[in-house]
C-alpha atoms as a PDB file:
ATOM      1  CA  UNK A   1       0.000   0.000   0.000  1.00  0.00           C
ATOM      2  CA  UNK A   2       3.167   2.449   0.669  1.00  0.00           C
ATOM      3  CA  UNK A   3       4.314   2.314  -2.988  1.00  0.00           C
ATOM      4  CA  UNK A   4       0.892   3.422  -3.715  1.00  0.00           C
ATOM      5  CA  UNK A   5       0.205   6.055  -1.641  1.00  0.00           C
ATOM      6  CA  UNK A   6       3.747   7.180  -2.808  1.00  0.00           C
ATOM      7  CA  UNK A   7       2.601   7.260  -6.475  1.00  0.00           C
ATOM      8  CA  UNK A   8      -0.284   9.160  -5.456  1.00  0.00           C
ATOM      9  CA  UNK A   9       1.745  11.892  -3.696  1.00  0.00           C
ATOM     10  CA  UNK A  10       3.594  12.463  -6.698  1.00  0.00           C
ATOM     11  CA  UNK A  11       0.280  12.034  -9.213  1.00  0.00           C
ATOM     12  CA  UNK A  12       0.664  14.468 -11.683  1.00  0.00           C
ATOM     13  CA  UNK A  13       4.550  14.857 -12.258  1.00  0.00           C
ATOM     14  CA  UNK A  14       6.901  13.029 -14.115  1.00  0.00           C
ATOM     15  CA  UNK A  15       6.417   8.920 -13.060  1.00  0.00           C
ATOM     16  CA  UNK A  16       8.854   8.027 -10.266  1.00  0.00           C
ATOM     17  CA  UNK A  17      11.285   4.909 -10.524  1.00  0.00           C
ATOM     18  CA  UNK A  18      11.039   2.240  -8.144  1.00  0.00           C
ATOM     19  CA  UNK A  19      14.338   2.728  -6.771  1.00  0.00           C
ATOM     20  CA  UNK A  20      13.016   6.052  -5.391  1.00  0.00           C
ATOM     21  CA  UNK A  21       9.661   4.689  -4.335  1.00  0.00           C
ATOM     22  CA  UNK A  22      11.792   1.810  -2.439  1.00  0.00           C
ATOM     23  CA  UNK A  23      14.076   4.606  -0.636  1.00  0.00           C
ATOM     24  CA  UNK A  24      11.471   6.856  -0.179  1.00  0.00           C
ATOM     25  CA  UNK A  25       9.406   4.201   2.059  1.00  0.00           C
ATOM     26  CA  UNK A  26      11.899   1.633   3.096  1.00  0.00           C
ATOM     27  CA  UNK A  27      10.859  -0.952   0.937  1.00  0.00           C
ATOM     28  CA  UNK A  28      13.192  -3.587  -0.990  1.00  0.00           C
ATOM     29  CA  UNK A  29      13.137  -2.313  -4.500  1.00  0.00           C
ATOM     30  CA  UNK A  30      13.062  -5.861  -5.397  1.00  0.00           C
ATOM     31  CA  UNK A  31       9.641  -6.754  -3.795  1.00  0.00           C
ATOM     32  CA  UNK A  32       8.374  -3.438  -5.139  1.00  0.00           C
ATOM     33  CA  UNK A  33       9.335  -5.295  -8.890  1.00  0.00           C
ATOM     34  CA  UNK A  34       6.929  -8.280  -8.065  1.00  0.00           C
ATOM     35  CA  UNK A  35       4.465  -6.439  -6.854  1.00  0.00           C
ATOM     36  CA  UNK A  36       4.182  -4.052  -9.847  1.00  0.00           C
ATOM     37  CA  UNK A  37       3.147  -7.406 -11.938  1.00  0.00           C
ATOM     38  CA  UNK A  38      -0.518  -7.569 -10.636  1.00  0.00           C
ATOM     39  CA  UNK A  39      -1.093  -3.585  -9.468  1.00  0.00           C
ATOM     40  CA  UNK A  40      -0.385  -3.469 -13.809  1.00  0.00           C
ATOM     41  CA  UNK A  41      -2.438  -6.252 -14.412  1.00  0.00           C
ATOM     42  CA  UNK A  42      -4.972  -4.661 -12.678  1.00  0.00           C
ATOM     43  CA  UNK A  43      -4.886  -1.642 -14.398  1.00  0.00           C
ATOM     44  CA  UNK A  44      -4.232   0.819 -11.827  1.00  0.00           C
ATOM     45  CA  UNK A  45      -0.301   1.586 -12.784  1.00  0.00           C
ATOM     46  CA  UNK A  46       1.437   2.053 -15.478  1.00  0.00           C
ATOM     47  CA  UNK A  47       5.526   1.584 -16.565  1.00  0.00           C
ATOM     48  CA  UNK A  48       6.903   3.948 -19.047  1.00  0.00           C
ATOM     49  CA  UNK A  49       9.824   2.942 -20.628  1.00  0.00           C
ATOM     50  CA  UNK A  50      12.714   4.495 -21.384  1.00  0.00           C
ATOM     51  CA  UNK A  51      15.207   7.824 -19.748  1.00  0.00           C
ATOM     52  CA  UNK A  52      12.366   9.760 -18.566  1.00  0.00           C
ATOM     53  CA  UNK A  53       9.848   6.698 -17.644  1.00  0.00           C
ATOM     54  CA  UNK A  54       8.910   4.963 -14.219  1.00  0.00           C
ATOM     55  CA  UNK A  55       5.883   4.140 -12.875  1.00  0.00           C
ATOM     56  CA  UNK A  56       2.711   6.255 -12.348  1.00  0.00           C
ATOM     57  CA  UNK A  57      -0.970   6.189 -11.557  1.00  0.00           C
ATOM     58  CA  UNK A  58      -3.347   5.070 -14.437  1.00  0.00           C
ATOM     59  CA  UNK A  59      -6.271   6.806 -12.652  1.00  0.00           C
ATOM     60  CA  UNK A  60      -6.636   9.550 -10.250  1.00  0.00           C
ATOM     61  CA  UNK A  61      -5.833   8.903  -6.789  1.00  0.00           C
ATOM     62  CA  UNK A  62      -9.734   9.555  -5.627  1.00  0.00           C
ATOM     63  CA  UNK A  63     -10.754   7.251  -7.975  1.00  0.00           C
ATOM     64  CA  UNK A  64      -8.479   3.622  -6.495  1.00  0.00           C
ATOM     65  CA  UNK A  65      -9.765   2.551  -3.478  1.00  0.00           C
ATOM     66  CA  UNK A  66      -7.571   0.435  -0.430  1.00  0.00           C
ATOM     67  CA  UNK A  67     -10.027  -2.365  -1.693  1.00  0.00           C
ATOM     68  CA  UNK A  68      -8.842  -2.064  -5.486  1.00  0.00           C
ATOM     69  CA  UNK A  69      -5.148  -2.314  -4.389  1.00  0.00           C
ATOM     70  CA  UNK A  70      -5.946  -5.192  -1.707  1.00  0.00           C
ATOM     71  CA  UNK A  71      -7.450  -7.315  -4.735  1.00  0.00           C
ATOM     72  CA  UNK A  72      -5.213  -6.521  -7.253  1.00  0.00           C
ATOM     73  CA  UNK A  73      -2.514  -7.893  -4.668  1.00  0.00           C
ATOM     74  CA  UNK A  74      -4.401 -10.398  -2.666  1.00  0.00           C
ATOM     75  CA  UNK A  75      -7.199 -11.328  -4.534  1.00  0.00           C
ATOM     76  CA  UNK A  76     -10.985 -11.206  -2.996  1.00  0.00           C
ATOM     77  CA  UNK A  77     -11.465 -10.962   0.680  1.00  0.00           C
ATOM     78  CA  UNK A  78     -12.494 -14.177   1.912  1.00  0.00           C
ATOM     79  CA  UNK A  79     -11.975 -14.547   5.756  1.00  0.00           C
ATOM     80  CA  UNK A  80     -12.658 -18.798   5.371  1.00  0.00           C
ATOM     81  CA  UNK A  81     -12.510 -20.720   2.361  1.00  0.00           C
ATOM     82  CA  UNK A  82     -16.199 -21.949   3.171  1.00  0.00           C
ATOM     83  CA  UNK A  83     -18.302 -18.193   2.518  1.00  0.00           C
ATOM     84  CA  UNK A  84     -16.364 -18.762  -1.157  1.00  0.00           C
ATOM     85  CA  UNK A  85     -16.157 -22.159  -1.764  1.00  0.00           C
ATOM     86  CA  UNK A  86     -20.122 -23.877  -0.705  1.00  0.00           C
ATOM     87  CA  UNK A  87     -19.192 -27.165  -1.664  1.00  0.00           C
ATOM     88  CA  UNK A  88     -15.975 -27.545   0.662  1.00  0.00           C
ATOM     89  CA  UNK A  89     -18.215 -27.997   3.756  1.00  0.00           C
ATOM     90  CA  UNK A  90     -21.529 -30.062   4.218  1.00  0.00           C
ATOM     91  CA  UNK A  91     -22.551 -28.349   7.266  1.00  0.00           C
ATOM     92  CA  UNK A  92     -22.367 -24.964   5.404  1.00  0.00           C
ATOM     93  CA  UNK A  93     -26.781 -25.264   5.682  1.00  0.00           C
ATOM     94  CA  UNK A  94     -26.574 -25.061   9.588  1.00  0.00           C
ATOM     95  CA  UNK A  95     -23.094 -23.348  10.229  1.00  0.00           C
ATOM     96  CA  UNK A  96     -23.819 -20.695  12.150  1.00  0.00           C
ATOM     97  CA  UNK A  97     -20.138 -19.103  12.225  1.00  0.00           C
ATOM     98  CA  UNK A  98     -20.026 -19.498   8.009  1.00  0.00           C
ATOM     99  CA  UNK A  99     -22.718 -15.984   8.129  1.00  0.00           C
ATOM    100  CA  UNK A 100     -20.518 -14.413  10.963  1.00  0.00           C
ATOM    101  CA  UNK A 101     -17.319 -14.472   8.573  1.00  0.00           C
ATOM    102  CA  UNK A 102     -19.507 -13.423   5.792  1.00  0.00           C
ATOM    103  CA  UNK A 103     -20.577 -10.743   7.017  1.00  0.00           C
ATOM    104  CA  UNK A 104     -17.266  -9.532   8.627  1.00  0.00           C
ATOM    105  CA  UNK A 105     -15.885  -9.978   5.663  1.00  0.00           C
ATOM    106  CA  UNK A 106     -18.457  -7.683   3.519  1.00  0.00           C
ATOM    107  CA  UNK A 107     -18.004  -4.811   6.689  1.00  0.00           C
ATOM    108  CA  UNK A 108     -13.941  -5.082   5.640  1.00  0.00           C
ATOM    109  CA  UNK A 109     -14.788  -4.703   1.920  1.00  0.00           C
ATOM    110  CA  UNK A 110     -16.809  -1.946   2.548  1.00  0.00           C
ATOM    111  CA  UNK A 111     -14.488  -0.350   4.569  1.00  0.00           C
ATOM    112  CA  UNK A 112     -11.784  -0.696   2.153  1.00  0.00           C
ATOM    113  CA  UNK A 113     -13.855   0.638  -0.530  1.00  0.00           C
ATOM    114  CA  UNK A 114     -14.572   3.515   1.409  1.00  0.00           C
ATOM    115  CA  UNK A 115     -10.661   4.810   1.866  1.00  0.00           C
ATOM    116  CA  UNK A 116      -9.355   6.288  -1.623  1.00  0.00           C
ATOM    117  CA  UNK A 117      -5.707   6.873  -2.128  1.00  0.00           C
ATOM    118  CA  UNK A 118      -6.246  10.468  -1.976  1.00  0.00           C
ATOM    119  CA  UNK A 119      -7.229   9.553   1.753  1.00  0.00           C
ATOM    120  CA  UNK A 120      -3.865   7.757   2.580  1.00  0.00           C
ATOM    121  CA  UNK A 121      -1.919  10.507   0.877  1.00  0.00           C
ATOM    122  CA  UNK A 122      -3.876  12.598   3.241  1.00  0.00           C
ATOM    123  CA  UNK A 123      -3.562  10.651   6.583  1.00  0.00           C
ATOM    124  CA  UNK A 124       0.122  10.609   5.690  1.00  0.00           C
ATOM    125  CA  UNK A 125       0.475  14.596   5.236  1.00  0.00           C
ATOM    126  CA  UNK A 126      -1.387  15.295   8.504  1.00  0.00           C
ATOM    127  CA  UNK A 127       0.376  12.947  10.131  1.00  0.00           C
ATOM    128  CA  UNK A 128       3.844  14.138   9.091  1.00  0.00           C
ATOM    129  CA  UNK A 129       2.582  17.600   9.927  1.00  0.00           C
ATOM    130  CA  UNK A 130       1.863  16.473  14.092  1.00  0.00           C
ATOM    131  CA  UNK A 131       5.099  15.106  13.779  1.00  0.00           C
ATOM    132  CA  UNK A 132       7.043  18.158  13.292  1.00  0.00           C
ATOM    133  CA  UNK A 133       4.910  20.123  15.757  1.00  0.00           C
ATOM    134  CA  UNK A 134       5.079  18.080  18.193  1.00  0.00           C
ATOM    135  CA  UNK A 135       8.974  18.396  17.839  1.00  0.00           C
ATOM    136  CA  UNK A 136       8.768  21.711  17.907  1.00  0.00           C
END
């Protein structure tokens, strides 16, 4: 989620190269190249090749939602294989606890859905901003 909320901080200029999202938040620059795969795949960044290229955005930050990221990475959210999968449990008629994780798991979807990128970017300012003040 870092490397995205870093590419949304700098939506609008020139597209950043991993090595600077990596030092920028800490992150192995190799794990940020696997991960690019599938946040591509999914359609919400874009590489540009060549001198001037990196990676950017392919939509505006208030339009990608925490819950497009977390499926482009992780896939759907499914707390227990059994709210996906009906036929991997016979007692999925009377479980009660099968509806529990269903739901819990629409309340986290929702909630992800709910938080944009713009958001995070955001957070991140405001919290940088208490920071300093509060080492003032």
């Amino acid at each position: 989620m870092r490397m995205m909320t870093d590419l949304a901080d700098h939506y609008g200029e020139n597209p950043v190269f991993l090595k600077d999202v990596a030092k920028r938040e800490d992150i192995s620059e190799k794990y940020l190249s696997l991960i690019v795969i599938p946040l591509r795949g999914a359609g919400l960044i874009q590489s540009i090749r060549g001198a001037h290229g990196g990676y950017r955005l392919m939509r505006k930050p208030d339009d990608i939602t925490v819950r497009d990221v977390w499926q482009a990475l992780e896939g759907e959210i499914c707390l227990v294989d059994c709210v996906k999968d009906t036929k991997g449990c016979m007692r999925i008629s009377t479980c009660p606890t099968r509806d529990i994780w269903g739901m819990l798991g629409q309340k986290i979807s929702e909630t992800l859905k709910s938080v944009t990128l713009s958001d995070l970017v955001r957070i991140r300012h405001e919290k940088a901003d208490n920071n300093i003040m509060s080492n003032i």
